[in-house]
C-alpha atoms as a PDB file:
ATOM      1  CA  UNK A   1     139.652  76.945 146.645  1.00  0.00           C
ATOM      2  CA  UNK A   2     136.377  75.539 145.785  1.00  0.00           C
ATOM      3  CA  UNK A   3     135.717  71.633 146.091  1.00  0.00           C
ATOM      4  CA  UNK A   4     134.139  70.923 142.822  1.00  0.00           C
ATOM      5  CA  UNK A   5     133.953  66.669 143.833  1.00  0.00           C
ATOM      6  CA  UNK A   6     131.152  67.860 146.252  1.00  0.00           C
ATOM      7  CA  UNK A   7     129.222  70.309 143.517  1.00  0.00           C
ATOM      8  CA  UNK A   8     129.470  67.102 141.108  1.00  0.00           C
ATOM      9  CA  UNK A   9     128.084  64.679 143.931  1.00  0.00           C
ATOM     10  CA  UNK A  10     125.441  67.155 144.056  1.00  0.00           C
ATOM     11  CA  UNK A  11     124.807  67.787 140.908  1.00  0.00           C
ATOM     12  CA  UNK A  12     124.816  63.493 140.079  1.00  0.00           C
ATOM     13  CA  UNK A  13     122.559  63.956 143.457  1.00  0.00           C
ATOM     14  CA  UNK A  14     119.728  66.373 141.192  1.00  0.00           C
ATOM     15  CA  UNK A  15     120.255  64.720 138.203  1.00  0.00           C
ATOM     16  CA  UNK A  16     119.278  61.453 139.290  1.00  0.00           C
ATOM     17  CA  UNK A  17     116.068  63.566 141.220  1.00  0.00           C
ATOM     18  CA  UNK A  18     115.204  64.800 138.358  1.00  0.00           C
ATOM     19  CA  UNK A  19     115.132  61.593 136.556  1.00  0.00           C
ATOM     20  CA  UNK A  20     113.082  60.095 138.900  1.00  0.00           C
ATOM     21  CA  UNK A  21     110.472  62.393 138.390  1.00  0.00           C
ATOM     22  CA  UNK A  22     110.655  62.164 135.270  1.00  0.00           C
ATOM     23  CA  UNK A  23     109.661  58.779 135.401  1.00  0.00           C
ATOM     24  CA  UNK A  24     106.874  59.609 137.823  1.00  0.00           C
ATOM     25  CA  UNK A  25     105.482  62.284 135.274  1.00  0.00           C
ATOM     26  CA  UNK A  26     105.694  59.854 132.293  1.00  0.00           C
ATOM     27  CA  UNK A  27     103.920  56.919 134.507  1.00  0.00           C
ATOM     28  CA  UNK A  28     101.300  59.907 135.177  1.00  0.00           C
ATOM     29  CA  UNK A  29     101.077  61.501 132.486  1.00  0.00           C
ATOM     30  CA  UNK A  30     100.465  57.562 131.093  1.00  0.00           C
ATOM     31  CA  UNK A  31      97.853  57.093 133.417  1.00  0.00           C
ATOM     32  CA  UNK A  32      96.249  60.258 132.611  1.00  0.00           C
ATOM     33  CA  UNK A  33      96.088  59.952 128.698  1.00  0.00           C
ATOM     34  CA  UNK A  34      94.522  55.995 129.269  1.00  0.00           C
ATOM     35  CA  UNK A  35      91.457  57.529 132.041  1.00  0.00           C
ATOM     36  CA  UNK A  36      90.942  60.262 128.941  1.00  0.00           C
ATOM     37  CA  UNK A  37      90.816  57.769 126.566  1.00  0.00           C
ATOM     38  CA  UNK A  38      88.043  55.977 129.092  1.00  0.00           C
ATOM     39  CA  UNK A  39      85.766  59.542 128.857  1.00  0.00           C
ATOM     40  CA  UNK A  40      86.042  59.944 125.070  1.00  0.00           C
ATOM     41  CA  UNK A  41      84.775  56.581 124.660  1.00  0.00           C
ATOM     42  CA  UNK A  42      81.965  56.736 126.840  1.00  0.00           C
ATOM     43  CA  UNK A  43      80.872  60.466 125.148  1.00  0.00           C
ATOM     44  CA  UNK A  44      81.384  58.932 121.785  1.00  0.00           C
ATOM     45  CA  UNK A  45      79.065  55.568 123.020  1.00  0.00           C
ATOM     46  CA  UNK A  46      76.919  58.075 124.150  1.00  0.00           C
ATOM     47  CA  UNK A  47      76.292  59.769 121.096  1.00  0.00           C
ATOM     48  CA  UNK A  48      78.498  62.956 121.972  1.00  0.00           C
ATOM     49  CA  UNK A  49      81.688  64.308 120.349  1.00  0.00           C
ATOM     50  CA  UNK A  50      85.399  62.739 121.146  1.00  0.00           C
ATOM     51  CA  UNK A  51      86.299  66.207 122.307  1.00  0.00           C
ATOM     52  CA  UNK A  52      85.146  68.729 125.236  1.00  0.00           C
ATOM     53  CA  UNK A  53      86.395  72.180 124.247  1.00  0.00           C
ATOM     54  CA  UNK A  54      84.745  73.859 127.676  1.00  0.00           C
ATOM     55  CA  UNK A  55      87.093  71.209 129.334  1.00  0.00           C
ATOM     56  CA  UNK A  56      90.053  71.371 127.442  1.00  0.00           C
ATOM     57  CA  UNK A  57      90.115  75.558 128.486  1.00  0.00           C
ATOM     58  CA  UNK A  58      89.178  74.431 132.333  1.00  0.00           C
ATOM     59  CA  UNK A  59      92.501  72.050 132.131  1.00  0.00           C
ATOM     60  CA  UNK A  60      94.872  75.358 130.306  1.00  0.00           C
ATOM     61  CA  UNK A  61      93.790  77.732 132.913  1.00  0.00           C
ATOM     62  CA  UNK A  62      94.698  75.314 135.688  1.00  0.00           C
ATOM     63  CA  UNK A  63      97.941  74.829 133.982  1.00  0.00           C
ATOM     64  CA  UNK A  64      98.447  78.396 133.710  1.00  0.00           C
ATOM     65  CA  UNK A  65      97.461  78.721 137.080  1.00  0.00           C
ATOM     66  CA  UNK A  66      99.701  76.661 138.360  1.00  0.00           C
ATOM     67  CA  UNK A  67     103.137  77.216 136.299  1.00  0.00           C
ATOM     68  CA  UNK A  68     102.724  80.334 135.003  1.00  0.00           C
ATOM     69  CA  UNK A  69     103.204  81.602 131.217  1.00  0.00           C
ATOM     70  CA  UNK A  70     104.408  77.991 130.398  1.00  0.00           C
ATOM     71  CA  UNK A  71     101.628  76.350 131.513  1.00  0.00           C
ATOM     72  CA  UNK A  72      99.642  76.666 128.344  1.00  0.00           C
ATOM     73  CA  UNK A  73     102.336  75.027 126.325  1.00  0.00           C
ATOM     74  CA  UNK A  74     102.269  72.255 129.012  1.00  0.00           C
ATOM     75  CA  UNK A  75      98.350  71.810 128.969  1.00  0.00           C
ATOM     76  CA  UNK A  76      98.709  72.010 124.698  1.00  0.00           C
ATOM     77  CA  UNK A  77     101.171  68.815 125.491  1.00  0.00           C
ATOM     78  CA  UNK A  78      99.336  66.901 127.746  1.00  0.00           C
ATOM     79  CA  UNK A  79      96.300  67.495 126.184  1.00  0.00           C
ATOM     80  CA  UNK A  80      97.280  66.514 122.969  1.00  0.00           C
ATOM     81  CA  UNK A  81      99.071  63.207 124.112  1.00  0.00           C
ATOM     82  CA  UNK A  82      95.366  62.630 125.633  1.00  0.00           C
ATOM     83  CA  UNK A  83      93.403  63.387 122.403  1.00  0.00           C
ATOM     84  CA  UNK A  84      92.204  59.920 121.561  1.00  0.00           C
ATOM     85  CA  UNK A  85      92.652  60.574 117.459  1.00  0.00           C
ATOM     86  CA  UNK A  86      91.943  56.126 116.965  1.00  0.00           C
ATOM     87  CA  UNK A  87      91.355  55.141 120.689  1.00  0.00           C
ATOM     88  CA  UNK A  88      92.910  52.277 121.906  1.00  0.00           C
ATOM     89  CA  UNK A  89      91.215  49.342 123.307  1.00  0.00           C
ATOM     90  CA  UNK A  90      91.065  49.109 126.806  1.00  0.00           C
ATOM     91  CA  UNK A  91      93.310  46.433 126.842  1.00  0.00           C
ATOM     92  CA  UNK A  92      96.450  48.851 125.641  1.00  0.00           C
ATOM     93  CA  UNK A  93      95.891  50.350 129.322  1.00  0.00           C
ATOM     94  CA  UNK A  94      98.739  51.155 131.497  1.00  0.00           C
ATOM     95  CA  UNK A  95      97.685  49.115 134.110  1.00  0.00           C
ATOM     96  CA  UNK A  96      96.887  50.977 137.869  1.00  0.00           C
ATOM     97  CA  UNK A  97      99.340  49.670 140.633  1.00  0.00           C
END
């Protein structure tokens, strides 16, 4: 007979895994969208568009590359979480530990 306490211990065992890294990925991910916010600034203070199409398919393909099919509808995620439609001030950062 199968001993299902130990398959639940292990499964409470991923399940807490996985929310850890989900709280690494949002802290990234976070961290990520504020430094993009940074680079849109600076093109826009600079006289150049918000957005970087050219960039934006350099960032898909290394999604792809990296997961596969789903990657795109990652990047499409991340990269619109990152679009800076009214940018923040710099004082909305996440702050760096």
């Amino acid at each position: 007979m199968a001993d299902h306490s130990t398959h639940r211990a292990t499964t409470s065992e991923h399940r807490d895994r996985i929310d850890q890294l989900d709280r690494a990925l949002i802290h990234l991910l976070a961290l990520r969208r504020d430094l993009s916010w940074q680079v849109q600034r600076e093109r826009v203070a600079g006289g150049g568009p918000a957005g970087d199409p050219a960039r934006e398919r350099v960032v898909v393909r290394r999604y792809l590359d990296g997961l596969g099919e789903g990657g795109s509808i990652v990047a499409a995620a991340v990269l619109g979480l990152c679009r800076g439609v009214d940018l923040p001030s710099p004082s909305d950062a996440v702050p760096v530990p």
